[in-house]
Protein backbone atom coordinates (compact mmCIF):
# COMPACT_ATOMS: atom_id res chain seq x y z
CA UNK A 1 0.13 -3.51 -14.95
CA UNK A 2 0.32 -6.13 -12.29
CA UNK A 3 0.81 -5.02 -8.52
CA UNK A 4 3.61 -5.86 -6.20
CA UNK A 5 1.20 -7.37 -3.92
CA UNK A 6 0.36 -9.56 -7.24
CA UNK A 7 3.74 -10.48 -8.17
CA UNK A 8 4.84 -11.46 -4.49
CA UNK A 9 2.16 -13.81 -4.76
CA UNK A 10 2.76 -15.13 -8.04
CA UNK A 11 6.37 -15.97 -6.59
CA UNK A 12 4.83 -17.80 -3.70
CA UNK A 13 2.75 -19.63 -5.91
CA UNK A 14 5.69 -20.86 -7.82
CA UNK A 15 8.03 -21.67 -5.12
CA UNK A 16 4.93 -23.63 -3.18
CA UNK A 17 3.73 -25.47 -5.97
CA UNK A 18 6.80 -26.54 -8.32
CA UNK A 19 8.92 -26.20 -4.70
CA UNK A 20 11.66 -23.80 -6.43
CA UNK A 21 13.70 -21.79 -4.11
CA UNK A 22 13.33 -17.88 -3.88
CA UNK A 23 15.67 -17.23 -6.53
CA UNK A 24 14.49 -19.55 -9.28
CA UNK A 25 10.77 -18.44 -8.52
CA UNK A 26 11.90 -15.01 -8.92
CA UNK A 27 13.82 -15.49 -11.99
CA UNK A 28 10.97 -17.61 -13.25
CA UNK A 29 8.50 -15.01 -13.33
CA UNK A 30 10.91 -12.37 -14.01
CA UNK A 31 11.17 -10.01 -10.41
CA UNK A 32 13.68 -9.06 -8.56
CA UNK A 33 14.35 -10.57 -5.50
CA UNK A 34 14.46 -7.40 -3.57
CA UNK A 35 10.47 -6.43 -4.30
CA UNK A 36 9.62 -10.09 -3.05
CA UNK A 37 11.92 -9.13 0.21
CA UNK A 38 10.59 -5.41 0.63
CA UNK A 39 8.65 -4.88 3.92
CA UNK A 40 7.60 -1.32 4.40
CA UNK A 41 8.13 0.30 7.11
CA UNK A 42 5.71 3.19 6.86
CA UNK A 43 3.58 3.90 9.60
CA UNK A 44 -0.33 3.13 8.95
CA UNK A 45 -2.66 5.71 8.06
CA UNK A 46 -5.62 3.72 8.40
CA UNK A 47 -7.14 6.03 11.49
CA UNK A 48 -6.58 9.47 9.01
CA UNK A 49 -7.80 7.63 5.87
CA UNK A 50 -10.99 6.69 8.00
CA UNK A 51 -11.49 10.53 9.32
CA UNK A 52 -10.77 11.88 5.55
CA UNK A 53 -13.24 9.53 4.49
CA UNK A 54 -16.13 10.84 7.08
CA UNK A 55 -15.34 14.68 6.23
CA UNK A 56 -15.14 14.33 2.15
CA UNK A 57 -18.63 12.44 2.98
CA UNK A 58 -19.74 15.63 5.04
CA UNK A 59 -18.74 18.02 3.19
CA UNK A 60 -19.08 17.37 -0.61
CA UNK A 61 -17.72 20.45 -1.47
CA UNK A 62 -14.15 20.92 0.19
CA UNK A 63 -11.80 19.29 -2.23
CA UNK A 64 -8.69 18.14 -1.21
CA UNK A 65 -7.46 21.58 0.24
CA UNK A 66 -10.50 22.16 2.37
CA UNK A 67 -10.48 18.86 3.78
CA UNK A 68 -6.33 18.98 4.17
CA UNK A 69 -7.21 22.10 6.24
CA UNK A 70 -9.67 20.20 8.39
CA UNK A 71 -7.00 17.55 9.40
CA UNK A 72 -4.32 20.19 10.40
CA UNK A 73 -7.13 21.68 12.43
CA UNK A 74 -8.39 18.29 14.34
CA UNK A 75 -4.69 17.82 14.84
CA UNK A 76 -4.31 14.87 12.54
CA UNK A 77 -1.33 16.17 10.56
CA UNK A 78 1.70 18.37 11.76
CA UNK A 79 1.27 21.91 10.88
């Protein structure tokens, strides 16, 4: 399976190099217009990603609900 990320690129490529607009280069490589468009507008977890990473490397044991637990408790996800 090829990624989003991939595919956007793939549509750049082709637009870029044969200069195709965004709707040939989309139909050229068969996706839809609308994932080469799509801008997310989550918020980034890169801070909590970083702290999960430093507990599940401190404590080896937790598992996912353990270490869930320690987040609530630092404050890093609602209760």
């Amino acid at each position: 399976m090829v990624s989003p990320a991939s595919r956007r690129e793939l549509v750049d490529w082709a637009k870029h190099g044969f200069q195709l607009t965004e709707r040939r280069a989309c139909g050229a490589v068969s996706v839809g217009r609308s994932m080469v468009r799509y801008a997310s507008v989550k918020a980034p977890d890169a801070p909590l990603r970083a702290r999960l990473h430093e507990l599940a490397r401190d404590r080896l044991t937790f598992g996912y609900p353990g270490l869930h637990v320690l987040l609530r408790r630092e404050g890093c996800l609602p209760q």
